[in-house]
PDB file of N, CA and C in Angstrom:
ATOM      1  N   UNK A   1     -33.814  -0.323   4.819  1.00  0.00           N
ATOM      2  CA  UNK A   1     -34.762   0.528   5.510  1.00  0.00           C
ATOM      3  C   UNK A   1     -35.077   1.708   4.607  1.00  0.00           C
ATOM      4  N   UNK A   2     -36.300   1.620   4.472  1.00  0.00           N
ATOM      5  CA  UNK A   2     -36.838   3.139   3.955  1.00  0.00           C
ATOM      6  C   UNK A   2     -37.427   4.695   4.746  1.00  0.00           C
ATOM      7  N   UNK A   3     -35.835   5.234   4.000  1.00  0.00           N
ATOM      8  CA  UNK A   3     -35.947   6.630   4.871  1.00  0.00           C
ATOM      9  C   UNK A   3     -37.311   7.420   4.989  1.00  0.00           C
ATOM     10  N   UNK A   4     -37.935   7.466   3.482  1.00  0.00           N
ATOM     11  CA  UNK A   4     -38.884   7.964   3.471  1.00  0.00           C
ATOM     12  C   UNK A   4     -40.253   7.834   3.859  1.00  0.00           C
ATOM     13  N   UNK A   5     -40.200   6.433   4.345  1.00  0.00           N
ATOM     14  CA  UNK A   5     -41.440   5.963   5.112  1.00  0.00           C
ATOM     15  C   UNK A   5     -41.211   5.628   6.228  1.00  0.00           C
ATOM     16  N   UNK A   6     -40.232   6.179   7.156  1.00  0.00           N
ATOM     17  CA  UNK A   6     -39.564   6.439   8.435  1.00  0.00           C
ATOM     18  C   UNK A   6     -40.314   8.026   8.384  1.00  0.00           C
ATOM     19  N   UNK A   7     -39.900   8.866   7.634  1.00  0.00           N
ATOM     20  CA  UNK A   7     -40.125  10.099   7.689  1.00  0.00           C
ATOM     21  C   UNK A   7     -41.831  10.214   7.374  1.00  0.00           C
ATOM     22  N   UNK A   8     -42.643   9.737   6.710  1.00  0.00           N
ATOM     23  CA  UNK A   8     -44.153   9.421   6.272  1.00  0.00           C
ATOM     24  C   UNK A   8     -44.462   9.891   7.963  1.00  0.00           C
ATOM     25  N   UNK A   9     -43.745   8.956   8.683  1.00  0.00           N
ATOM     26  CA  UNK A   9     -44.612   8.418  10.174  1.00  0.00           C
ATOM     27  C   UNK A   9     -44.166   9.593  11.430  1.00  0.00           C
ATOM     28  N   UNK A  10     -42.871  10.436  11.094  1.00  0.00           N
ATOM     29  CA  UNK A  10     -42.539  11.026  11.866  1.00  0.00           C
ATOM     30  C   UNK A  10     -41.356  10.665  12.736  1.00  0.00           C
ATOM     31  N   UNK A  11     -40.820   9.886  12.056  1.00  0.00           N
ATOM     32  CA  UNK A  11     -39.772   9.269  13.230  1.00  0.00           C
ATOM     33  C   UNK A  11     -38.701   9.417  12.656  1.00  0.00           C
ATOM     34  N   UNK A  12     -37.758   9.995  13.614  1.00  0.00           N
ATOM     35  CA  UNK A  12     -36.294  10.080  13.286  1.00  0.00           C
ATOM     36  C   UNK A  12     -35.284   9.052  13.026  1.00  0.00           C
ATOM     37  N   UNK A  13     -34.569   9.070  11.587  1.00  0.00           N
ATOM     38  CA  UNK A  13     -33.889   7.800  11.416  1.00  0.00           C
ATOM     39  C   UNK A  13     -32.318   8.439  10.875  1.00  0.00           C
ATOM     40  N   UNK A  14     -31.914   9.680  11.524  1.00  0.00           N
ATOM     41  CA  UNK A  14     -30.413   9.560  11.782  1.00  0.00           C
ATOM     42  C   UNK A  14     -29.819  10.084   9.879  1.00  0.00           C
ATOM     43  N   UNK A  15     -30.489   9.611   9.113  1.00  0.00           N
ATOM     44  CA  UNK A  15     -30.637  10.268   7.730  1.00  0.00           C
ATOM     45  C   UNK A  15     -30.860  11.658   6.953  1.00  0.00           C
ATOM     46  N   UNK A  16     -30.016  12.533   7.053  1.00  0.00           N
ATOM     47  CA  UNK A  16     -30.476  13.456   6.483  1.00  0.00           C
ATOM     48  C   UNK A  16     -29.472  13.655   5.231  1.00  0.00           C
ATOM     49  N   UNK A  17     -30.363  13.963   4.510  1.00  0.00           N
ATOM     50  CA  UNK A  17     -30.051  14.180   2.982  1.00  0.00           C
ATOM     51  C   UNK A  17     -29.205  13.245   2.227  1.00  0.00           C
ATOM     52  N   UNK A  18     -28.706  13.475   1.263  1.00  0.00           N
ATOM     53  CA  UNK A  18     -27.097  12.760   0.796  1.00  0.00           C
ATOM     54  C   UNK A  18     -26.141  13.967   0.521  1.00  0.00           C
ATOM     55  N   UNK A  19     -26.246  15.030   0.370  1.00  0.00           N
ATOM     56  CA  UNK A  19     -24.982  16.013   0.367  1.00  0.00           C
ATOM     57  C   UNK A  19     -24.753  16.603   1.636  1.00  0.00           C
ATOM     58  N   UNK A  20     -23.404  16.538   1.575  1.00  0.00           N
ATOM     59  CA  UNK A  20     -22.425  17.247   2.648  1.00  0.00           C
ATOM     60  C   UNK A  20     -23.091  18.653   2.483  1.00  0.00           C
ATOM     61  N   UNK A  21     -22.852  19.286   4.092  1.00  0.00           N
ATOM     62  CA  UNK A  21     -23.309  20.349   4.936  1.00  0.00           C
ATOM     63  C   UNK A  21     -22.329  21.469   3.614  1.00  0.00           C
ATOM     64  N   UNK A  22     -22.912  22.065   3.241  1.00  0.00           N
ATOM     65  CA  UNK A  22     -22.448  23.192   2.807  1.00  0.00           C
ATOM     66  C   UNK A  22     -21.663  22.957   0.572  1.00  0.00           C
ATOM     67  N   UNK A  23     -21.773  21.843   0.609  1.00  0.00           N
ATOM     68  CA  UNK A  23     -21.743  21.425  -0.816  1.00  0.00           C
ATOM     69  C   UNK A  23     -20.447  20.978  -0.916  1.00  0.00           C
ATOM     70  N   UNK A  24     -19.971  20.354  -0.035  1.00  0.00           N
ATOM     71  CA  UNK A  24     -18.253  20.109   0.283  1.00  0.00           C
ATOM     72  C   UNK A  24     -17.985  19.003   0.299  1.00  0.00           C
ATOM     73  N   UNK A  25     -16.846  18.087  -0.418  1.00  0.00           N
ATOM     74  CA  UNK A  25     -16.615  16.605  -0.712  1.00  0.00           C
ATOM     75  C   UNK A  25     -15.529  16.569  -1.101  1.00  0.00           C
ATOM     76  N   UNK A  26     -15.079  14.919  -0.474  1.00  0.00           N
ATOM     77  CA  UNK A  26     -13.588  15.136  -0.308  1.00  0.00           C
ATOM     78  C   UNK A  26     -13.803  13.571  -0.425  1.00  0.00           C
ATOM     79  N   UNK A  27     -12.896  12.487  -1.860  1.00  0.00           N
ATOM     80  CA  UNK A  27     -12.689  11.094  -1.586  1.00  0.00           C
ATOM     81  C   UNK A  27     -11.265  11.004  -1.954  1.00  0.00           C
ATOM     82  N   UNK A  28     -10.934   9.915  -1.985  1.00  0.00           N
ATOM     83  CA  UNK A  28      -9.596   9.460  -1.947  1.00  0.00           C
ATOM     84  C   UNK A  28     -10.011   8.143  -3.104  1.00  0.00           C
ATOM     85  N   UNK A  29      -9.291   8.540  -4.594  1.00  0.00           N
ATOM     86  CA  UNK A  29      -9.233   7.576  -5.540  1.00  0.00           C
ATOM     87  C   UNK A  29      -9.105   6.439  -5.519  1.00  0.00           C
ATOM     88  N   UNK A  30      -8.021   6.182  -4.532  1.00  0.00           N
ATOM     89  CA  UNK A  30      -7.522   4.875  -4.202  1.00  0.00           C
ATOM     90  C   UNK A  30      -7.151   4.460  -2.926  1.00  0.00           C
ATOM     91  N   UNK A  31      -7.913   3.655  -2.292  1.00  0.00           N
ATOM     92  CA  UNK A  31      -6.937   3.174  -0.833  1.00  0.00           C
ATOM     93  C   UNK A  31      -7.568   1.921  -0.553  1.00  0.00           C
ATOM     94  N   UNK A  32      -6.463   1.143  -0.089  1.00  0.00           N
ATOM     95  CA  UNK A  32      -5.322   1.551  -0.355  1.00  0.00           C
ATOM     96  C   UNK A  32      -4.058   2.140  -1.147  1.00  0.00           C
ATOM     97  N   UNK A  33      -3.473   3.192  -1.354  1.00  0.00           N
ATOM     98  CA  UNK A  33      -2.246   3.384  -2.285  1.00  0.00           C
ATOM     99  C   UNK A  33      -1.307   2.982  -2.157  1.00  0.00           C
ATOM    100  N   UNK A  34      -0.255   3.268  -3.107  1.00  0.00           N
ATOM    101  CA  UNK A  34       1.269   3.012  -3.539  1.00  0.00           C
ATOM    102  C   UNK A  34       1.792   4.190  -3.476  1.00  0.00           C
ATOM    103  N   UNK A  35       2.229   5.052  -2.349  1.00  0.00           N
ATOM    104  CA  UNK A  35       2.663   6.309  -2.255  1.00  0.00           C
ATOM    105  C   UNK A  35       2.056   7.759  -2.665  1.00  0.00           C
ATOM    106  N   UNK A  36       0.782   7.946  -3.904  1.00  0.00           N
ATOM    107  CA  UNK A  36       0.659   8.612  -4.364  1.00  0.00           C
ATOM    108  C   UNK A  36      -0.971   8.788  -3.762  1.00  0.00           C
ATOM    109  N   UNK A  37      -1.211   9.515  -2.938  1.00  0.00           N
ATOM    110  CA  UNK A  37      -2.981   9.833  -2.530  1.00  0.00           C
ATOM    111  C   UNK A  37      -3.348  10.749  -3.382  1.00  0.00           C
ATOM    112  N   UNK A  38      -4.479  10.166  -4.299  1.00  0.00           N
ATOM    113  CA  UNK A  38      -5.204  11.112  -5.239  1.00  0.00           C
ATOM    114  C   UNK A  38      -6.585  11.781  -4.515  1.00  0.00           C
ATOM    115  N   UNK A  39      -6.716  12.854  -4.061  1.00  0.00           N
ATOM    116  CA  UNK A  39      -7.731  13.381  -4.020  1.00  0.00           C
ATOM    117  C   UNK A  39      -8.540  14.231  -4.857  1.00  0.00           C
ATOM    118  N   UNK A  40     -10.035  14.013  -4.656  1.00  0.00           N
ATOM    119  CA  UNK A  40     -10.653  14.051  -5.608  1.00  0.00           C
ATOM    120  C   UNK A  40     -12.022  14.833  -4.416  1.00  0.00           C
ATOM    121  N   UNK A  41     -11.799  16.722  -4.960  1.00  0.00           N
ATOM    122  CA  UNK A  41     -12.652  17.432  -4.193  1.00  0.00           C
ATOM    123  C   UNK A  41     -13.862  18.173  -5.223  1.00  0.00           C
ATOM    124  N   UNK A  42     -14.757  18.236  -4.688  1.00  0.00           N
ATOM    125  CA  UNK A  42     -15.666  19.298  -4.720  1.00  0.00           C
ATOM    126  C   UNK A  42     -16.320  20.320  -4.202  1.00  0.00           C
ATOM    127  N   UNK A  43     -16.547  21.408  -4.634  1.00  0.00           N
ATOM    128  CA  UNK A  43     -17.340  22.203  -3.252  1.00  0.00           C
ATOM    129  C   UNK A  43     -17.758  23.528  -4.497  1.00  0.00           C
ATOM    130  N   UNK A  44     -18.969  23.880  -3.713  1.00  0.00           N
ATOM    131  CA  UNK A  44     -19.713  25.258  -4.460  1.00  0.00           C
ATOM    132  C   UNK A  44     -18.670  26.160  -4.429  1.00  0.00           C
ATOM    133  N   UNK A  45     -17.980  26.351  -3.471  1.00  0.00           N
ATOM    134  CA  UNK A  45     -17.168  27.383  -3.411  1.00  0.00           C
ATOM    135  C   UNK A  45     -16.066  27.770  -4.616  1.00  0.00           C
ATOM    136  N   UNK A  46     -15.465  29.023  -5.394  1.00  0.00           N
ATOM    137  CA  UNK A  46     -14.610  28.809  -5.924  1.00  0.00           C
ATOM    138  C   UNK A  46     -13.487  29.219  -5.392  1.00  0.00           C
ATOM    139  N   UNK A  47     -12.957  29.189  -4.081  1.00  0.00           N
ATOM    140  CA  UNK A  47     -11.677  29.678  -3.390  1.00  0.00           C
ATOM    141  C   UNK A  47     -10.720  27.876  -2.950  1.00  0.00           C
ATOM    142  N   UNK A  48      -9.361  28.532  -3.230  1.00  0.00           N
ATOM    143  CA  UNK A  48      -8.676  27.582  -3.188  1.00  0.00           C
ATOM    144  C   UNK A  48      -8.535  26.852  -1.862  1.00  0.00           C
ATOM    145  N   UNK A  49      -8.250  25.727  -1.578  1.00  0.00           N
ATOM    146  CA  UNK A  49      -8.072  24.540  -0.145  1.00  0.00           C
ATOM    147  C   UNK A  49      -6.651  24.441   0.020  1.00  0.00           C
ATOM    148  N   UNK A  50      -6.890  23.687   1.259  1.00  0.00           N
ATOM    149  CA  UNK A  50      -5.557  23.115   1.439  1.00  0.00           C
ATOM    150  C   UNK A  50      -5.788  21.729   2.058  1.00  0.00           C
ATOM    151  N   UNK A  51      -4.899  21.184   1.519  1.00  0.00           N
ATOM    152  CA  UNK A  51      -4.426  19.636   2.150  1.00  0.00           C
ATOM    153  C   UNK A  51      -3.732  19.694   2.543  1.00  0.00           C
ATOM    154  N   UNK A  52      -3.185  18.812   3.963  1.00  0.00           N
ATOM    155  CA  UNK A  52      -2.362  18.344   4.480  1.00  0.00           C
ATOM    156  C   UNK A  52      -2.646  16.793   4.828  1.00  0.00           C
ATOM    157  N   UNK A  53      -1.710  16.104   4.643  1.00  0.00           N
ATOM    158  CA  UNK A  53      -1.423  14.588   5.176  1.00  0.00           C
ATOM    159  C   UNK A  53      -0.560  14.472   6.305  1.00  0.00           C
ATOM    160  N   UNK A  54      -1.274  13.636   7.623  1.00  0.00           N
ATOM    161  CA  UNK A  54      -0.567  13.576   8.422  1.00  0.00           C
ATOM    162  C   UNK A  54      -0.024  11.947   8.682  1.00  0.00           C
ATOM    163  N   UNK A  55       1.026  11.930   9.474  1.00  0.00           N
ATOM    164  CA  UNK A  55       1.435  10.043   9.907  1.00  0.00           C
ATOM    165  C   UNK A  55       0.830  10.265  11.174  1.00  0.00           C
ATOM    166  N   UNK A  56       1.040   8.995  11.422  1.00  0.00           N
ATOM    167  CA  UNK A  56       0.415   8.795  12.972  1.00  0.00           C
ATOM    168  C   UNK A  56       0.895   9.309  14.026  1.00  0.00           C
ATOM    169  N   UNK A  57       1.866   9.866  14.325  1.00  0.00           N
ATOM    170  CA  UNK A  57       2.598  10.812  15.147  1.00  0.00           C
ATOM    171  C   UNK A  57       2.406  12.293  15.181  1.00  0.00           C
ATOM    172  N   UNK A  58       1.597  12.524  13.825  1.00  0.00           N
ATOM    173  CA  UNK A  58       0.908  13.755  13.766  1.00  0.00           C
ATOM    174  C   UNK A  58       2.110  14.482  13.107  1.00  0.00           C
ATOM    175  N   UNK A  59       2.878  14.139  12.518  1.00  0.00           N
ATOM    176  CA  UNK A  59       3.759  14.940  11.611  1.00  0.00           C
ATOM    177  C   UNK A  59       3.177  15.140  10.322  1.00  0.00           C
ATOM    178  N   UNK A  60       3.676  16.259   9.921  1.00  0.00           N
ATOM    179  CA  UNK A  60       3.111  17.033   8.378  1.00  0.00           C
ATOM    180  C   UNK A  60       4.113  16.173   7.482  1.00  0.00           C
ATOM    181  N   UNK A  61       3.333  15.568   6.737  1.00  0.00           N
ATOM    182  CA  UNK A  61       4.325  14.556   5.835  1.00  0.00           C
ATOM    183  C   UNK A  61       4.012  15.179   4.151  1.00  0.00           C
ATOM    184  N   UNK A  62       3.153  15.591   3.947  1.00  0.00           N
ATOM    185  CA  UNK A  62       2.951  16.207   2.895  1.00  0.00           C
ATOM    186  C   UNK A  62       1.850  17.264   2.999  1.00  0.00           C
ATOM    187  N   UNK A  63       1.651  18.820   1.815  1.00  0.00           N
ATOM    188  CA  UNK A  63       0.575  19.654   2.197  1.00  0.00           C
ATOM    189  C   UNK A  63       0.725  20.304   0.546  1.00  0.00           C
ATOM    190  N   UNK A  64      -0.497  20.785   0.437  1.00  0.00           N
ATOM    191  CA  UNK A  64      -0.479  21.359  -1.063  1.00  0.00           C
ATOM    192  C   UNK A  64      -1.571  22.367  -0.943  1.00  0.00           C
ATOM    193  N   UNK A  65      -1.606  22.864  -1.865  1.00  0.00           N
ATOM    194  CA  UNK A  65      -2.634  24.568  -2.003  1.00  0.00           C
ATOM    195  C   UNK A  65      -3.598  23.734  -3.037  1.00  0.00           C
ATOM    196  N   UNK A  66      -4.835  23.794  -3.453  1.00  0.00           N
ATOM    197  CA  UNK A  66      -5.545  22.910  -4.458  1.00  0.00           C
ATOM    198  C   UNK A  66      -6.706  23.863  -4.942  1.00  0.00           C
ATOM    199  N   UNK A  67      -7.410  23.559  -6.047  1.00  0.00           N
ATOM    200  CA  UNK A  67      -8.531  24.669  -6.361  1.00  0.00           C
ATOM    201  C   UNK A  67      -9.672  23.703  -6.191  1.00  0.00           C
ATOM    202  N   UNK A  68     -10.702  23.598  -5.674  1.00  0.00           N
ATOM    203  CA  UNK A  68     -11.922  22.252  -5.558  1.00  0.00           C
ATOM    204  C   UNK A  68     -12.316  21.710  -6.962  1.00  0.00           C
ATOM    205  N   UNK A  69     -12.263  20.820  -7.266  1.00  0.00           N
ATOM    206  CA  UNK A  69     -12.684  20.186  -8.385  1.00  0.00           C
ATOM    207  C   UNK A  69     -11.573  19.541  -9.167  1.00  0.00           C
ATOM    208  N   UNK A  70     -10.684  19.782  -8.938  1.00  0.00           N
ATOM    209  CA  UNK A  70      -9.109  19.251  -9.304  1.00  0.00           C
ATOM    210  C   UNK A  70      -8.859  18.172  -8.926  1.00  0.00           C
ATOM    211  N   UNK A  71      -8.062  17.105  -9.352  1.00  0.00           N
ATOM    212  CA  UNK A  71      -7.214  16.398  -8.908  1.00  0.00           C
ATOM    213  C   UNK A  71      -5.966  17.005  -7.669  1.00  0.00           C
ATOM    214  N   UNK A  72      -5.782  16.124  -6.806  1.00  0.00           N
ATOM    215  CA  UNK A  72      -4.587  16.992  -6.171  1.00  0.00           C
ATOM    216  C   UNK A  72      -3.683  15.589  -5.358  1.00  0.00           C
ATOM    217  N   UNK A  73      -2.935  15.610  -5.773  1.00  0.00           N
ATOM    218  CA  UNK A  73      -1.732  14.381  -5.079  1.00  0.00           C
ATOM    219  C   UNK A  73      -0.779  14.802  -4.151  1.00  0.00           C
ATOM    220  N   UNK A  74      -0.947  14.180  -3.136  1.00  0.00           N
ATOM    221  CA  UNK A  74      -0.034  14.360  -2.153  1.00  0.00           C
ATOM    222  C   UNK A  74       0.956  13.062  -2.172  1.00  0.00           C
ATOM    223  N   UNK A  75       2.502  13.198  -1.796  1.00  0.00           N
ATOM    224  CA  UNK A  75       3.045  12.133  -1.762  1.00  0.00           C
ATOM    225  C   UNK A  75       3.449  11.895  -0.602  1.00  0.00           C
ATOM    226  N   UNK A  76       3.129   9.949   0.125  1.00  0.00           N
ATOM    227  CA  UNK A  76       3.696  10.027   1.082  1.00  0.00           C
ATOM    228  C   UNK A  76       4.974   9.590   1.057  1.00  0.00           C
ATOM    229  N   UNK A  77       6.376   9.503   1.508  1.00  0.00           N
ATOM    230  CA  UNK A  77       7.246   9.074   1.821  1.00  0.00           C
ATOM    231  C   UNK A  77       7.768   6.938   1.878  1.00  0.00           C
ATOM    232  N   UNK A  78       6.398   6.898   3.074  1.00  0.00           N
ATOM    233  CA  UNK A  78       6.487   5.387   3.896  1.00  0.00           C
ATOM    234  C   UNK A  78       5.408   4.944   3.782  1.00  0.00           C
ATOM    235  N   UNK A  79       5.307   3.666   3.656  1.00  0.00           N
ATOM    236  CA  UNK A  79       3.871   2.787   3.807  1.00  0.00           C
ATOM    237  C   UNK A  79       4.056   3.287   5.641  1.00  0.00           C
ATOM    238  N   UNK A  80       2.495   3.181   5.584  1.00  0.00           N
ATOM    239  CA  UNK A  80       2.070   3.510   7.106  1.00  0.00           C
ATOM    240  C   UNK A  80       0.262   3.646   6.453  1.00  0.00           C
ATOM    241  N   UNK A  81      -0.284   4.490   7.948  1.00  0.00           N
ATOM    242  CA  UNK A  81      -1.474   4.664   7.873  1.00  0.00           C
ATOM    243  C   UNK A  81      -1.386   6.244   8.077  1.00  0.00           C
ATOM    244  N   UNK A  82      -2.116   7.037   7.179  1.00  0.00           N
ATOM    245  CA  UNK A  82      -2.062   8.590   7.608  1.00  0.00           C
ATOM    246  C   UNK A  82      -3.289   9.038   7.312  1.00  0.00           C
ATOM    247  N   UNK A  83      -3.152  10.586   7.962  1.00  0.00           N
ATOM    248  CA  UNK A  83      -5.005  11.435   7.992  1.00  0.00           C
ATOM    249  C   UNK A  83      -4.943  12.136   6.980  1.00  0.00           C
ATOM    250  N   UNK A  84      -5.946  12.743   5.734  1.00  0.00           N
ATOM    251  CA  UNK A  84      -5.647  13.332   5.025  1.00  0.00           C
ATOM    252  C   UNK A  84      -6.451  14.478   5.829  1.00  0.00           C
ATOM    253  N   UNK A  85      -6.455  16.083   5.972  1.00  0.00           N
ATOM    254  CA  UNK A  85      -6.811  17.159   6.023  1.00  0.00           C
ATOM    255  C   UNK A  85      -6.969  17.930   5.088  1.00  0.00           C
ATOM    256  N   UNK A  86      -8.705  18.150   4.860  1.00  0.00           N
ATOM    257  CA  UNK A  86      -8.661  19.231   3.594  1.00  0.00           C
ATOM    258  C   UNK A  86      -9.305  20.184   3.541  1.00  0.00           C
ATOM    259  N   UNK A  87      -8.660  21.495   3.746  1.00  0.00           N
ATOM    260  CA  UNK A  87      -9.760  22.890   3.877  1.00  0.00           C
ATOM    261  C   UNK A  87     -10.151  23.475   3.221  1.00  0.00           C
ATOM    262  N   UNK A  88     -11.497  23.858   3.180  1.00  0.00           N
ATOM    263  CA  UNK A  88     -11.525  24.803   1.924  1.00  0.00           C
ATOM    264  C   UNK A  88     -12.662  26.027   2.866  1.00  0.00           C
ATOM    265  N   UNK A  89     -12.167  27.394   2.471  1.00  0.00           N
ATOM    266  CA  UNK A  89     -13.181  28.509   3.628  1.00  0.00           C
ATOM    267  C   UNK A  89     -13.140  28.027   5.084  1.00  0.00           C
ATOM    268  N   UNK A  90     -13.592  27.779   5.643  1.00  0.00           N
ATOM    269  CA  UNK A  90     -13.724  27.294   7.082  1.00  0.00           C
ATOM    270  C   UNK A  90     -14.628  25.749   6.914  1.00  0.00           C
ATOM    271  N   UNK A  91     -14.410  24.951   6.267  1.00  0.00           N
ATOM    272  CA  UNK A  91     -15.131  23.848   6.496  1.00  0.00           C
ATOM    273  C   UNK A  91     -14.040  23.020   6.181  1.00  0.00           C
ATOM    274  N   UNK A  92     -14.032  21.697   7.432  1.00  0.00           N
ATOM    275  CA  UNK A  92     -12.635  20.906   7.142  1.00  0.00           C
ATOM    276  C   UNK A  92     -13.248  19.737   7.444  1.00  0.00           C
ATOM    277  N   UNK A  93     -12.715  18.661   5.979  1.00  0.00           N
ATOM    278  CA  UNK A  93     -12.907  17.054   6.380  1.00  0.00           C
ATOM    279  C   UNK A  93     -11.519  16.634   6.612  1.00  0.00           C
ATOM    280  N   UNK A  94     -11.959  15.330   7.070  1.00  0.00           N
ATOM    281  CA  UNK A  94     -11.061  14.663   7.556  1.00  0.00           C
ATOM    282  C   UNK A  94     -10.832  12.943   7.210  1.00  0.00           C
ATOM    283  N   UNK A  95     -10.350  12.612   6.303  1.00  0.00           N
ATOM    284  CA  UNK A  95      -9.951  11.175   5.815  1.00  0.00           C
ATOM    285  C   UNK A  95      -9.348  10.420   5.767  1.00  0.00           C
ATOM    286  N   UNK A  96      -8.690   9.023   6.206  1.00  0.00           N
ATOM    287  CA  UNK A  96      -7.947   8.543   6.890  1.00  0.00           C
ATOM    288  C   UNK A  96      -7.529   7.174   5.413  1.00  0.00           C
ATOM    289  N   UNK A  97      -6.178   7.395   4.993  1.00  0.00           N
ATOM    290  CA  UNK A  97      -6.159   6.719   3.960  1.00  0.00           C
ATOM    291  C   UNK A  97      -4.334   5.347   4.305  1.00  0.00           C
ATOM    292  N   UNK A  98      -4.520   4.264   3.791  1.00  0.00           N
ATOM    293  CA  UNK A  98      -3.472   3.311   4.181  1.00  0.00           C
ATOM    294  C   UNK A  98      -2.674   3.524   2.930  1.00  0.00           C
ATOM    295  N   UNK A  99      -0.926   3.733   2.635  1.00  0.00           N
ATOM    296  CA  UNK A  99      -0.295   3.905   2.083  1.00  0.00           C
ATOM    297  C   UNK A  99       0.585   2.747   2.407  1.00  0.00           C
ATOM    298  N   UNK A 100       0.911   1.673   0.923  1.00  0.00           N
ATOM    299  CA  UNK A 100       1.216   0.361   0.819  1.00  0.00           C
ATOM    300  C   UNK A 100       3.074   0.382   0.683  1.00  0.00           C
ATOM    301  N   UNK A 101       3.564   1.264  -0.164  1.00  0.00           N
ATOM    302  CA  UNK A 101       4.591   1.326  -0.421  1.00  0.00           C
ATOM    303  C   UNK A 101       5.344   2.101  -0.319  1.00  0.00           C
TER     304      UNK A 101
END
């Protein structure tokens, strides 16, 4: 589907832009992993974030201080499924990554 000839006609198609609200991005190198979640942030901002990884019980299994544009590894413990949390200023994503080993 073409966004832009959705938009030609006036009609809303749920598409806006390709960058995140405020210049903020957050992926995960690898997932599934082998204990080690590489995140991989960006953001206009130059003030430092924070990560936290949660398990499914909502326990803090790992958390780190990070500067945006860095690499930043959190380690989990257990294969499971966990949330990654990453703040930076007041804008927070949220990413959900499977840990194998």
């Amino acid at each position: 589907m073409n966004s832009s000839y959705y938009d030609f006609l006036g009609m809303p198609t749920g598409i806006e832009g390709g960058q995140p609200q405020g210049g903020f991005e957050v992926s995960i190198a690898s997932n599934p992993c082998n204990g080690a979640v590489r995140l991989i942030t960006g953001s206009s901002s130059q003030s430092t974030g924070m990560a936290t990884l949660y398990d499914t019980s909502g326990r803090v299994a790992a958390r780190t201080v990070f500067t945006p544009g860095d690499e930043t590894v959190l380690e989990a413990r257990e294969a499971g499924l966990y949330l990654v949390r990453v703040e930076v200023g007041d804008q927070v994503e949220t990413r959900s990554v499977v840990v194998l080993e």
